[in-house]
Protein backbone atom coordinates (compact mmCIF):
# COMPACT_ATOMS: atom_id res chain seq x y z
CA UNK A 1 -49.29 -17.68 -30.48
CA UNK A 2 -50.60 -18.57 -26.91
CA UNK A 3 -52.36 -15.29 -25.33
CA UNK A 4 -49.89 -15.30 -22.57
CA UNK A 5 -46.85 -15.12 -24.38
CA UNK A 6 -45.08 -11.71 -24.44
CA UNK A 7 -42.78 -12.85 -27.45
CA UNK A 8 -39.63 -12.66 -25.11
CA UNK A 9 -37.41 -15.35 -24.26
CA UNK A 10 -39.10 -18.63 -23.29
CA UNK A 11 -39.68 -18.79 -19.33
CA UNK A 12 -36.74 -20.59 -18.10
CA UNK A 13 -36.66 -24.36 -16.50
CA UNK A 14 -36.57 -25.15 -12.87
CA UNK A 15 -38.52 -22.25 -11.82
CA UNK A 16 -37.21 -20.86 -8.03
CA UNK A 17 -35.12 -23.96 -7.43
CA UNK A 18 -32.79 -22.58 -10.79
CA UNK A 19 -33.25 -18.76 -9.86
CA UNK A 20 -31.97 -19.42 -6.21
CA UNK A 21 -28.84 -21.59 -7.87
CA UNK A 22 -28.05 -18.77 -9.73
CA UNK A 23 -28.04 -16.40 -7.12
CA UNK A 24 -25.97 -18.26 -5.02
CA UNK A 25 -23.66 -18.69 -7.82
CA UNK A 26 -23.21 -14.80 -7.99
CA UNK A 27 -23.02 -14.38 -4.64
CA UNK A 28 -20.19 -17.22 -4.50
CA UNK A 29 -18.18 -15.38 -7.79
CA UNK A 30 -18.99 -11.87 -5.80
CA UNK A 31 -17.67 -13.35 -2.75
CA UNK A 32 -14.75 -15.16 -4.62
CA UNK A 33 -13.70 -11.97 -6.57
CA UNK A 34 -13.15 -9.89 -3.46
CA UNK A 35 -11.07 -12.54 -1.63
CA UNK A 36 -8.96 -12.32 -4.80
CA UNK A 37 -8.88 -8.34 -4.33
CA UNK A 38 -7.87 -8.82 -0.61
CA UNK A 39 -5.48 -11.46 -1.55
CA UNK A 40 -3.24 -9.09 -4.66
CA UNK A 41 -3.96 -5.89 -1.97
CA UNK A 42 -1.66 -7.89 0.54
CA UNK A 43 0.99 -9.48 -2.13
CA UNK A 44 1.22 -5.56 -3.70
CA UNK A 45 1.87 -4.65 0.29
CA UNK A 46 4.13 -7.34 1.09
CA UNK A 47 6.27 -6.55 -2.13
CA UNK A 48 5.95 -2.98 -1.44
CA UNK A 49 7.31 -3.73 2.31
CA UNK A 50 10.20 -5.64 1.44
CA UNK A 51 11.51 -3.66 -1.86
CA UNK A 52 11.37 -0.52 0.97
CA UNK A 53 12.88 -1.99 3.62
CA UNK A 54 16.01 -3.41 1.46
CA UNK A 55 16.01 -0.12 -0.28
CA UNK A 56 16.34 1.83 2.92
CA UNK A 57 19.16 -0.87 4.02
CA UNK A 58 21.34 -0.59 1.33
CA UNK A 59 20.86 3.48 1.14
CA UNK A 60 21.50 3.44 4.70
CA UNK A 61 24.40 1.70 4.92
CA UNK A 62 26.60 3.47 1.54
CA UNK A 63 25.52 6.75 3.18
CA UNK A 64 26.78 5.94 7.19
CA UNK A 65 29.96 5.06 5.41
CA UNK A 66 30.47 8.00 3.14
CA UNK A 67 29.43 10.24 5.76
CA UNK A 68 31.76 8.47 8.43
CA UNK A 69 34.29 8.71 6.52
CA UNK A 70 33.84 12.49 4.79
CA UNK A 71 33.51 13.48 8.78
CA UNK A 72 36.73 12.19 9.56
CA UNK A 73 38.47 13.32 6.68
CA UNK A 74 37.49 16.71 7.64
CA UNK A 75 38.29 16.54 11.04
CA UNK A 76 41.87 15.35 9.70
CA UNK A 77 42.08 18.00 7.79
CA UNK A 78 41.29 20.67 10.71
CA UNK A 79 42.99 18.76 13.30
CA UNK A 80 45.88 21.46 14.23
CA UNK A 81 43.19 24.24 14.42
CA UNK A 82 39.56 23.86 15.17
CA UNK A 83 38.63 19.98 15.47
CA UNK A 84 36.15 20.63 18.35
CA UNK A 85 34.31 23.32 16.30
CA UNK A 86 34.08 21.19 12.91
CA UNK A 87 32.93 18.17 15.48
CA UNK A 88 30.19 20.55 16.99
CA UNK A 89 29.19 21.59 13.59
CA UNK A 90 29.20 18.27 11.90
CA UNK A 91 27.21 16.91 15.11
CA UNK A 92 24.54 19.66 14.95
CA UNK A 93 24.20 18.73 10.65
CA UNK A 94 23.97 15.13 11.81
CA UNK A 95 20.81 16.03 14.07
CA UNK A 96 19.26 18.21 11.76
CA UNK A 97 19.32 15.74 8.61
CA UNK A 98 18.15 12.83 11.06
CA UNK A 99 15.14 15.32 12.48
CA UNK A 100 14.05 16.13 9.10
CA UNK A 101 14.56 11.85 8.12
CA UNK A 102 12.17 11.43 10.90
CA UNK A 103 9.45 14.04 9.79
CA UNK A 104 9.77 12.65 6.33
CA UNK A 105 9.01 9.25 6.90
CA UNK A 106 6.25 10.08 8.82
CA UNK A 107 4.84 12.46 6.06
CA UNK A 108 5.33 9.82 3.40
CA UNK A 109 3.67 7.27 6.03
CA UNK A 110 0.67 9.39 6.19
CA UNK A 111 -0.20 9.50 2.18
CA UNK A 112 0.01 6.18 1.84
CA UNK A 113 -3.51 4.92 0.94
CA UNK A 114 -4.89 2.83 3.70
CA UNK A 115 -4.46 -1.12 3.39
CA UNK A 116 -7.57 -2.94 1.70
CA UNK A 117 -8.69 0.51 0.72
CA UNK A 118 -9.39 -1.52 -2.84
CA UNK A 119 -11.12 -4.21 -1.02
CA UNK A 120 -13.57 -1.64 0.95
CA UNK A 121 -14.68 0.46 -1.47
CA UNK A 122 -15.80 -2.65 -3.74
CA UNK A 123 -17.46 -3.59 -0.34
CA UNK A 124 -19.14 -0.06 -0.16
CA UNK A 125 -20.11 -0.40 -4.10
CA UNK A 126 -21.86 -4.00 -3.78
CA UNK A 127 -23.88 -2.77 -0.81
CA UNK A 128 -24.95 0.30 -2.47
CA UNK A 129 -25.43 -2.06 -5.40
CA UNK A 130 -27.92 -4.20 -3.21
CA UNK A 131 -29.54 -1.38 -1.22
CA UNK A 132 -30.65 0.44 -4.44
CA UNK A 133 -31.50 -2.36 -7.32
């Protein structure tokens, strides 16, 4: 035994030449990985985006009908006595359901998380990661 071994593992080849390659090959897989985080954040949006919007077609649509129709069947049905009261009330019901619509969507728009929210705090966690070794 030499007097300047430690017994750990042998000192490795290449010296700073090998220790800077294999920093810049973290850095590249670091780098790499959070591309592939941004990347899945926006697919996962973009899916989320479309399945809503087709969602909120389709609802849309079946309820406009069944409401246009259930109005007028009603109106039908009072059209001798009061069709200008069951008009006014169904209009006022119509504006109420479409204030609170509007107040909802902007609720649920509001908890959403933020986009790349993922992304950033991986961000945050490698610089902390860097700043305090």
């Amino acid at each position: 035994m030499r007097p300047d071994d430690t017994g750990g593992d042998p000192p490795e080849r290449g010296g700073l030449l090998a220790s800077l390659r294999q920093m810049f090959g973290t850095v590249l897989e670091i780098i790499q990985t959070r591309i592939e985080i941004v990347a899945n954040e926006f697919e996962e949006e973009r899916e989320h985006l479309q399945s809503m919007v087709l969602q909120g077609l389709v609802a849309f649509l079946l309820f406009a009908v069944g409401l246009l129709l259930l109005t007028l069947f009603v109106i039908l049905l009072f059209w001798e006595e009061q069709r200008l009261v069951v008009i006014g009330i169904f209009a006022g019901v119509y504006l109420f359901l479409g204030i609170f619509g509007i107040l909802r969507v902007r609720a649920n728009q509001r908890r959403r998380p933020r986009l790349l929210s993922t992304t950033l705090d991986e961000l945050r966690q490698d610089r902390d990661d860097l700043r305090n070794p």
